[in-house]
Protein backbone atom coordinates (compact mmCIF):
# COMPACT_ATOMS: atom_id res chain seq x y z
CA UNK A 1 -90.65 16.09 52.76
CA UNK A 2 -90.36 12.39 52.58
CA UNK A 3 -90.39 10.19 55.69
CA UNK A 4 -88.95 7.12 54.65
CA UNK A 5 -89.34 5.48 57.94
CA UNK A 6 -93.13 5.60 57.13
CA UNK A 7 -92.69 4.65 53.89
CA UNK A 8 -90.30 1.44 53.45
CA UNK A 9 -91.26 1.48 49.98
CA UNK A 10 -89.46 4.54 49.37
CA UNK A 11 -85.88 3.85 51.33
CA UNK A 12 -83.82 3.60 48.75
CA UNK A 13 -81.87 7.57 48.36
CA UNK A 14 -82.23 9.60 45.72
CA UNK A 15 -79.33 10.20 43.40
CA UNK A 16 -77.37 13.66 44.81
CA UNK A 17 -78.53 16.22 41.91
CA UNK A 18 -75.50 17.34 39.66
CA UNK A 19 -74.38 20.28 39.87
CA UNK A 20 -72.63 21.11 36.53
CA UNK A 21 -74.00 24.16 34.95
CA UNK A 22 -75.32 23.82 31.78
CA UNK A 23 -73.20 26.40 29.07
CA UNK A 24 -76.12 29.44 29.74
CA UNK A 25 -75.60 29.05 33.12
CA UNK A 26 -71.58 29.04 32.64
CA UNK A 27 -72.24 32.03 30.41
CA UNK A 28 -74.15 33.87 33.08
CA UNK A 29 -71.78 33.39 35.87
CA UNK A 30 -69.15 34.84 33.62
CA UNK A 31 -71.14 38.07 32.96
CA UNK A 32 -71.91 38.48 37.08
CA UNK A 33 -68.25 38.50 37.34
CA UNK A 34 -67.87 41.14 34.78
CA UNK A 35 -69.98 43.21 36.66
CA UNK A 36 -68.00 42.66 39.70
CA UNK A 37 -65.45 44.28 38.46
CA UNK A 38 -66.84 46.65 36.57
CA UNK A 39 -68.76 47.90 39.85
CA UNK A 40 -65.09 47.65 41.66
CA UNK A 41 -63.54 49.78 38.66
CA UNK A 42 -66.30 52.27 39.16
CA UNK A 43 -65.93 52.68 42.97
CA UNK A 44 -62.10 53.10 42.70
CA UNK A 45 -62.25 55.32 40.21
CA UNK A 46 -64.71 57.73 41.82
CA UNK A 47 -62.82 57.05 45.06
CA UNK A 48 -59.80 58.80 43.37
CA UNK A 49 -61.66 61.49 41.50
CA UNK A 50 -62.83 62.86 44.76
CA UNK A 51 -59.78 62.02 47.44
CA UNK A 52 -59.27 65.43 49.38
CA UNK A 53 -62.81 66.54 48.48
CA UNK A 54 -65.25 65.29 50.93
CA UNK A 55 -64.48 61.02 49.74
CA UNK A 56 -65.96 60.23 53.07
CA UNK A 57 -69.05 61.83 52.43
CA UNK A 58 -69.62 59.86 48.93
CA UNK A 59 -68.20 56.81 50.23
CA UNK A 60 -71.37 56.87 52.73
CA UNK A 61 -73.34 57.21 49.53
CA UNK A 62 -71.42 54.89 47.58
CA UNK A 63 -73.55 52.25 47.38
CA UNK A 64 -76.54 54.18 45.78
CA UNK A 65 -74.29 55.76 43.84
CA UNK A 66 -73.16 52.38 42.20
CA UNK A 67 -76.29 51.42 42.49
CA UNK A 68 -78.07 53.50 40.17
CA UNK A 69 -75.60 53.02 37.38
CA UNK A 70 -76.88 51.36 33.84
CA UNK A 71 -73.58 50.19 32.80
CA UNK A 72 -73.40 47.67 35.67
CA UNK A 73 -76.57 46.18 34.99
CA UNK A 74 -80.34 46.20 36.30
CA UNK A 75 -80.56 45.56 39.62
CA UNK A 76 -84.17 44.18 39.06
CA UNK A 77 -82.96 41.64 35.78
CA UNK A 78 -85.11 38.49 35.82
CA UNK A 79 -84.24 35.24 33.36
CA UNK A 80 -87.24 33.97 30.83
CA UNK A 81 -87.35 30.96 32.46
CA UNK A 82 -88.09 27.74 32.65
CA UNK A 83 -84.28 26.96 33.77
CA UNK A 84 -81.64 24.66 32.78
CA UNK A 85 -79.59 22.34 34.93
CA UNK A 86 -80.62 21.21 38.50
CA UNK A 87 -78.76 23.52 41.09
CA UNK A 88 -78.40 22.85 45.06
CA UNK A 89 -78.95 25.73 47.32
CA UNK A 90 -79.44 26.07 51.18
CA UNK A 91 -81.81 28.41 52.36
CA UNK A 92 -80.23 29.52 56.16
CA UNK A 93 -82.28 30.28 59.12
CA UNK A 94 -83.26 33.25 59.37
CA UNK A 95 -83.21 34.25 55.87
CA UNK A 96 -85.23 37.36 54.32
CA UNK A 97 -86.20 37.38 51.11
CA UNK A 98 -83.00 40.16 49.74
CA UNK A 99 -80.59 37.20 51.59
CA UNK A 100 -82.27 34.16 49.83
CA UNK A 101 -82.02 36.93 46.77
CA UNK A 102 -78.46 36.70 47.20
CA UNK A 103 -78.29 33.19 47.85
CA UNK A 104 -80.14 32.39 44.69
CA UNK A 105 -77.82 35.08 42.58
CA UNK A 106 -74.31 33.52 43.76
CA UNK A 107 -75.83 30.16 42.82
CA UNK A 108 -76.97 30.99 39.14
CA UNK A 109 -80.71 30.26 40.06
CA UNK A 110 -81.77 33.84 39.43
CA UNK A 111 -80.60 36.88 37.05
CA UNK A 112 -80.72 39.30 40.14
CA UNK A 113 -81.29 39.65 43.79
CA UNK A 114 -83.43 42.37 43.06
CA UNK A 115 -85.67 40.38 41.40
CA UNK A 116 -86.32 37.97 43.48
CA UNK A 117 -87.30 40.02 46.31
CA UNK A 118 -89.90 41.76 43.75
CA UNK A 119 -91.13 37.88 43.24
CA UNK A 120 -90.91 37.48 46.67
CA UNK A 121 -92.82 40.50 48.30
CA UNK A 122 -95.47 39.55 45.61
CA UNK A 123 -96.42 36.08 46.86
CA UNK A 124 -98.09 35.67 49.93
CA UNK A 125 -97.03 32.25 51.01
CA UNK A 126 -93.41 33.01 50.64
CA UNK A 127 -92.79 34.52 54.58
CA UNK A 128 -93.43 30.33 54.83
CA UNK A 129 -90.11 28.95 52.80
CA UNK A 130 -88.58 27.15 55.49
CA UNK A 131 -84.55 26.67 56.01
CA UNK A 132 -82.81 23.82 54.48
CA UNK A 133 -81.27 22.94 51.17
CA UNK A 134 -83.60 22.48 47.94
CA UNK A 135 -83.38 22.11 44.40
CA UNK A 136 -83.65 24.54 41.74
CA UNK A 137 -82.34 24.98 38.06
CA UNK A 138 -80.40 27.40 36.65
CA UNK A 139 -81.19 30.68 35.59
CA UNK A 140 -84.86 30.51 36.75
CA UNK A 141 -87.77 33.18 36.43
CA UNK A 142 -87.67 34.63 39.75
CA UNK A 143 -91.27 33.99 40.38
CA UNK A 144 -90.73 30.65 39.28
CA UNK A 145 -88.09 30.40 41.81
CA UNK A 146 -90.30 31.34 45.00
CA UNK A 147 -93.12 29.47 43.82
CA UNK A 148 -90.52 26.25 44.15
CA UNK A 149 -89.25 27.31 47.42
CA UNK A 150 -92.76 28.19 48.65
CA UNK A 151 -93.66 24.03 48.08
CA UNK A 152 -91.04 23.90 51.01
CA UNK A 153 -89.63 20.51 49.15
CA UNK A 154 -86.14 20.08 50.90
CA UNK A 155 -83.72 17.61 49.62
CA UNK A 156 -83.70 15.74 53.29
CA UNK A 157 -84.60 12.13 54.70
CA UNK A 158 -86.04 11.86 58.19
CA UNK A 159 -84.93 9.32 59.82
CA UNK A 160 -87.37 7.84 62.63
CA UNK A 161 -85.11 5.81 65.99
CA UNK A 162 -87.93 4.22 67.85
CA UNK A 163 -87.64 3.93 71.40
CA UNK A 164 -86.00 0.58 72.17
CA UNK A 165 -83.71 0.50 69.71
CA UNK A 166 -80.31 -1.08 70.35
CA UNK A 167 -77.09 0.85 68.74
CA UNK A 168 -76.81 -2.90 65.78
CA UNK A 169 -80.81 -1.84 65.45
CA UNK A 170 -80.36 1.99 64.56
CA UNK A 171 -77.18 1.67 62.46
CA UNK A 172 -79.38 -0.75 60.20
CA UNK A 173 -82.24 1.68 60.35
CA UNK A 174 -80.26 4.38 59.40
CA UNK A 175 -77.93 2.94 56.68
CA UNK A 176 -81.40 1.59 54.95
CA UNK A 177 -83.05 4.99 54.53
CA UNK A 178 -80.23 7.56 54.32
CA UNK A 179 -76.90 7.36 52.15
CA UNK A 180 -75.00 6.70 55.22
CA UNK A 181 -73.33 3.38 55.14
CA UNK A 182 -73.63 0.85 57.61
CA UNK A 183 -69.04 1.21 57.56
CA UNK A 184 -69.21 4.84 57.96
CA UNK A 185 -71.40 4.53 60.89
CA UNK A 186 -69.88 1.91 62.85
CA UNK A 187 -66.48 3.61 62.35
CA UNK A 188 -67.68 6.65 63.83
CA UNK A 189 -68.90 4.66 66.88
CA UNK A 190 -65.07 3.10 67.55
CA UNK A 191 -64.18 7.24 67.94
CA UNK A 192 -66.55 7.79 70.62
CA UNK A 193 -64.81 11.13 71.02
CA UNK A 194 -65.50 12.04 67.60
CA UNK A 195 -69.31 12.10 68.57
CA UNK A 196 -69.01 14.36 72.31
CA UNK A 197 -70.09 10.86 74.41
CA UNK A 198 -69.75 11.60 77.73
CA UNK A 199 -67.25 10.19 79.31
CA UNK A 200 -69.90 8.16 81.88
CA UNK A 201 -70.58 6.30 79.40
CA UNK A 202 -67.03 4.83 79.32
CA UNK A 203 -66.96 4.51 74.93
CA UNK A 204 -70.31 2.35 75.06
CA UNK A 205 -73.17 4.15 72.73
CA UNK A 206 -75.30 2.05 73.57
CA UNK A 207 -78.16 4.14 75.51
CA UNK A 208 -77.41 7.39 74.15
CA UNK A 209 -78.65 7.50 70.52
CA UNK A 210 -81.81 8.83 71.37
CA UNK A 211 -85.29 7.70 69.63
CA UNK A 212 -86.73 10.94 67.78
CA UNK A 213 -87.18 11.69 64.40
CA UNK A 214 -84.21 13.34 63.08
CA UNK A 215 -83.65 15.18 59.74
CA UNK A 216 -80.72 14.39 57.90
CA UNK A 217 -79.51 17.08 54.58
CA UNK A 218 -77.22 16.68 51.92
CA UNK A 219 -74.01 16.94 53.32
CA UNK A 220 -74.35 15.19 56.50
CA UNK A 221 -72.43 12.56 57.86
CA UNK A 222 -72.75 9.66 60.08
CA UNK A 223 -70.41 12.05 62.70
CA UNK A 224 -72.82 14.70 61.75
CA UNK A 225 -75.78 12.28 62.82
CA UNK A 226 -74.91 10.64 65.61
CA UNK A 227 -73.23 13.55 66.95
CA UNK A 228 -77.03 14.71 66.91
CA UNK A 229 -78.33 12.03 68.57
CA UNK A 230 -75.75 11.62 71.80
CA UNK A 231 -76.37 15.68 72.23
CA UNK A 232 -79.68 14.93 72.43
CA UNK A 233 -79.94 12.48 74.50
CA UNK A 234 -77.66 14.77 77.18
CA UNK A 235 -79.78 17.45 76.99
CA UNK A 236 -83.03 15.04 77.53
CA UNK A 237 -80.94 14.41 81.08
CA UNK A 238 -80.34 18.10 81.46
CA UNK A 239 -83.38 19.54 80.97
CA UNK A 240 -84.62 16.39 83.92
CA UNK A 241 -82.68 17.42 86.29
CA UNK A 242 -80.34 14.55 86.29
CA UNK A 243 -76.57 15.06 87.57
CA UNK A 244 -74.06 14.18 85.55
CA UNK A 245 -72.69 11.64 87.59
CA UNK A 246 -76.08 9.96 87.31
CA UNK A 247 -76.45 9.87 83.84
CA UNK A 248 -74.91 6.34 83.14
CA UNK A 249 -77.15 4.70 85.91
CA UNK A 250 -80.41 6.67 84.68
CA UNK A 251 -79.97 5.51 81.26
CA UNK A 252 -79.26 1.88 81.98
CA UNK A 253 -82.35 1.63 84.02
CA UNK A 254 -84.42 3.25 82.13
CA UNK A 255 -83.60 1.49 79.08
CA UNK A 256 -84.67 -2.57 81.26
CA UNK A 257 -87.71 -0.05 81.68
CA UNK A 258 -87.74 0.49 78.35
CA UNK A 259 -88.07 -3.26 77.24
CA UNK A 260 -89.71 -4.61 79.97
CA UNK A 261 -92.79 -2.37 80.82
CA UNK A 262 -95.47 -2.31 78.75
CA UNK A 263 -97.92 1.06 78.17
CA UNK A 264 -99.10 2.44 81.46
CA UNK A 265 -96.41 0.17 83.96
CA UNK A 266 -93.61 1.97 83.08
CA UNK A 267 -93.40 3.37 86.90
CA UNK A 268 -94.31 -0.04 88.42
CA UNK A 269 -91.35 -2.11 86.59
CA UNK A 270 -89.27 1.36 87.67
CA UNK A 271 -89.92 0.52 91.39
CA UNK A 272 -89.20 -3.19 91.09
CA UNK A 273 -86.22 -2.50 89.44
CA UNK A 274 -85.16 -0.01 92.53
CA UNK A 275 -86.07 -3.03 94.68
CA UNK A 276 -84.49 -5.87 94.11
CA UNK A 277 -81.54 -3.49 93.68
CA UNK A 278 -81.76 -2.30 96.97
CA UNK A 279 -82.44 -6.07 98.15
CA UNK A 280 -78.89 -6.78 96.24
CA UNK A 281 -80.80 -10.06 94.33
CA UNK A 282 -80.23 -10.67 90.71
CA UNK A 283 -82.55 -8.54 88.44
CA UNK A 284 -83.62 -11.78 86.80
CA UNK A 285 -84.84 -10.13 83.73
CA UNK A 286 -84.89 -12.13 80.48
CA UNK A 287 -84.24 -8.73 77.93
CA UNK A 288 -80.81 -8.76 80.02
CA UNK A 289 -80.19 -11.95 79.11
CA UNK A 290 -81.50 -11.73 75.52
CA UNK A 291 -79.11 -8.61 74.60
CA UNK A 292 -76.33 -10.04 76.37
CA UNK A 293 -76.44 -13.41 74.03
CA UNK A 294 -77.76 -11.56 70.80
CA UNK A 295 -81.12 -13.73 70.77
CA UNK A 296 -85.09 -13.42 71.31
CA UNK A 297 -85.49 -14.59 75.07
CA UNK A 298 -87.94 -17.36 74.05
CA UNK A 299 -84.58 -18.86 72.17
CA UNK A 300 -81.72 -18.92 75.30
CA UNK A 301 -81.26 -22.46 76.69
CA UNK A 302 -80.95 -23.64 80.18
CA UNK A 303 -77.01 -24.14 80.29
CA UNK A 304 -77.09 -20.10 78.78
CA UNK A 305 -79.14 -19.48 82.07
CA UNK A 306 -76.67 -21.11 84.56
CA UNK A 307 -74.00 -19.62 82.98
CA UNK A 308 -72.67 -17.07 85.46
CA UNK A 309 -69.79 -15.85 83.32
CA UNK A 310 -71.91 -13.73 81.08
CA UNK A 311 -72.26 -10.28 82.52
CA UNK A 312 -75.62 -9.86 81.03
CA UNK A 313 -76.78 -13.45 82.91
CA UNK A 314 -79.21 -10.98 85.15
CA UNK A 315 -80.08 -14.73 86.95
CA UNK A 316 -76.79 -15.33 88.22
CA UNK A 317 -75.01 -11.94 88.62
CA UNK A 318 -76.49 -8.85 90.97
CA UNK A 319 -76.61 -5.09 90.19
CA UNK A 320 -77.19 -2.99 86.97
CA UNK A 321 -75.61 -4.80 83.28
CA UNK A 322 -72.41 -3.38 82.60
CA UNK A 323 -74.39 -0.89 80.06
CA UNK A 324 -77.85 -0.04 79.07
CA UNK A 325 -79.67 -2.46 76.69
CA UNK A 326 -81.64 0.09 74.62
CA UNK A 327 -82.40 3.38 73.62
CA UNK A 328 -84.93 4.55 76.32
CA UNK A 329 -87.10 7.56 75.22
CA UNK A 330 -88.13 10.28 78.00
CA UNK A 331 -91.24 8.22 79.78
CA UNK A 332 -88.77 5.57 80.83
CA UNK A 333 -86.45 8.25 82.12
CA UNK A 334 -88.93 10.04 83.69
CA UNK A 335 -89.89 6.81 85.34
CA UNK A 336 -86.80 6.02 86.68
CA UNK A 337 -86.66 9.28 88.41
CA UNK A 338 -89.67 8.83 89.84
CA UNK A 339 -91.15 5.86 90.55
CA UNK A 340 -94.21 5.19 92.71
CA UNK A 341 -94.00 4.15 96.71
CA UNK A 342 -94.21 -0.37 96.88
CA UNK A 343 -92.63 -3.24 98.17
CA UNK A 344 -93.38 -4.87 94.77
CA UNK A 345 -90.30 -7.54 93.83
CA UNK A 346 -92.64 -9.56 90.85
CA UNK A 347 -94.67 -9.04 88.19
CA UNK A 348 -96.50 -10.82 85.64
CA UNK A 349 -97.92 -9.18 82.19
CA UNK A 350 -101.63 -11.63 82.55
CA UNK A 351 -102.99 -10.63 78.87
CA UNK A 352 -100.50 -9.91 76.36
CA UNK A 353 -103.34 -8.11 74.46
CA UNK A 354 -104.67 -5.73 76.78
CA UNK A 355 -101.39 -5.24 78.75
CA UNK A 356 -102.68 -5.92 82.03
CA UNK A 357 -100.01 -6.53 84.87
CA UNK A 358 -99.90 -7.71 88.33
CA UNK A 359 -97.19 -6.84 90.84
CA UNK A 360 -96.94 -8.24 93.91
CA UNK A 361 -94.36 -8.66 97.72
CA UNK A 362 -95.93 -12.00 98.21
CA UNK A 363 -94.19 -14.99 95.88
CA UNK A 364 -96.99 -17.24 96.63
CA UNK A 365 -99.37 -14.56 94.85
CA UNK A 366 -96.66 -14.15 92.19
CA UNK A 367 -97.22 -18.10 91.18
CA UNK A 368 -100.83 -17.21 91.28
CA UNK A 369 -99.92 -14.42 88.61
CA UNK A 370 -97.96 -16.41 86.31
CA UNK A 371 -100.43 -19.36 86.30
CA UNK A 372 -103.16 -16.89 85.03
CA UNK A 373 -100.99 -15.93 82.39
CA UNK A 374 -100.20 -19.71 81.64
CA UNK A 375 -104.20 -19.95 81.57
CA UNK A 376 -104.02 -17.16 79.39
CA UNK A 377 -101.68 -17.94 76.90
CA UNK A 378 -103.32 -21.92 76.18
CA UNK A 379 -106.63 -20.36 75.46
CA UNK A 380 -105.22 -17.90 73.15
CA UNK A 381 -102.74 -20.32 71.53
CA UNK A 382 -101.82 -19.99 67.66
């Protein structure tokens, strides 16, 4: 299992494995559907041999019956091994080993169900082959074949959305590490429909692609993926408690929260937040400002800060943005739901290396605040 958002060094996708069948494995396909209908010749035929004699009572035997004949081939054949051509099969949830038997036998892997499941009740680890899709060969030795599976090597790339993330942020993150484009993705997000986004969040994604690692197969899609993400996010919100009609609001404060808090304030910021809200003054946060103009907060100029006619100038204009400006993961929620009891309408981070942060009613103490941090930041300068 390869987690390439660990590993930058390994983001660039694998080629998909061909499937072509080499000619023995085009050979043995043709010979499973001679038996096919040979078996279905034999059943008919019996079938008519016995109508008006008791058929019902062999046809509840039938498949013994059929079962046990030569001519249709060993139920327990097994290939030589080693295999041929690289085959893609998905294992499904649930699976024993007589269905991953049958999995394997459709796909050419093995030379009978039968003998896998002798392979399989043999090896110990194999109750431990997980779901997904994997990579064989064709016509394998069926112990060969569960020993692969066992490794539990799926052809998949986990993706990792950090909390914080903005929509531009994950579409890069995913288009780097899976086969998804960066196109395909941002056309899915003009058919917000396409993806089940609730309607509260009025076609804006932003928010709702929520940061978790998230497994991504052959096959999958960037509808597939994000589809996975809004879902998730929704039932984050359901499983809080949180009313639908809430959900927009939630998510847009807790993703300021999100930005702004750092470790261990998350409920402070929450409650300031609530405040100055409830006080109807502008928000006055700078990671408004800074999403709203595409640029680090330390960059936006003074005439950008008068400027009233930006939506996301939190100096000027009062209330929530007009949508979140983040991915917030399930602490922010959380601390939006519930924040602790104060009258705090400041705060000031005083050591960007420990964290520490002071909140404070009083604007007099809040210069104080701010002046340590100014003291801070010259002595720890370059």
């Amino acid at each position: 299992m390869t987690d390439l958002f660990e590993h930058p060094a390994l983001q660039e996708a694998p080629a998909a494995p061909t499937r072509r069948r080499s000619a023995a494995g085009r050979r043995a396909a043709a010979k499973r559907k001679r038996r096919r209908r040979q078996r279905t010749a034999v059943i008919l035929v019996i079938v008519l041999a016995f109508v008006g004699a008791g058929a019902y009572l062999l046809w509840d035997r039938m498949d013994s019956l059929v079962g046990d004949l030569p001519f249709i081939g060993s139920q327990n054949e097994d290939y030589p091994g080693p295999g041929g051509d690289p085959v893609e099969v998905v294992i499904p949830e649930g699976a024993t080993g007589g269905k991953m038997g049958a999995v394997l036998f459709d796909a050419g892997v093995v030379a009978s169900a039968g003998a896998f499941s002798d392979a399989f009740s043999q090896n110990p680890a194999a109750a431990g082959i997980q779901p997904g899709t994997y990579q064989l060969q064709a016509e394998m030795k069926a112990s060969d074949a569960v020993a692969a599976l066992v490794k539990n090597e799926k052809l998949q790339i986990n993706v990792t959305i950090p909390e914080g993330y903005t929509v531009d942020q994950i579409v890069k993150r995913v288009a780097s590490v899976t086969t998804i484009t960066e196109d395909e993705l941002e056309a899915v997000l003009k058919k917000p429909k396409s993806i089940d986004l609730p309607k509260q969040a009025d076609g804006n994604v932003e928010g709702w692609l929520f940061p978790k690692t998230y497994t991504v197969q052959p096959g999958d899609d960037a509808t597939t993926l994000l589809s996975s993400m809004v879902a998730q996010t929704a039932k984050e919100l359901d499983d809080l408690g949180v009313d639908k009609s809430d959900w927009q609001d939630v998510l847009n404060k807790a993703s300021l929260v999100e930005k702004e808090a750092p470790e261990g304030y998350r409920g402070e910021v929450a409650r300031v937040i609530e405040n100055r809200l409830d006080r109807g003054s502008p928000l006055g946060l700078d990671a408004i400002n800074a999403y709203g103009l595409g640029k680090p907060a330390d960059q936006i100029t003074k005439s950008e800060f008068a400027d009233g006619s930006d939506p996301y100038n939190s100096r000027k204009n009062t209330g929530l943005p007009p949508t979140p400006i983040a991915n917030p993961g399930q602490a922010s929620v959380e601390a939006v739901l519930d924040p602790p009891a104060g009258d705090w309408n400041w705060y000031v981070t005083v050591n960007l290396d420990t964290g520490k942060t002071k909140f404070t009613d009083n604007y007099n103490e809040f210069l104080e605040f701010r002046a340590e941090y100014q003291k801070w930041a010259a002595e720890n300068a370059g």
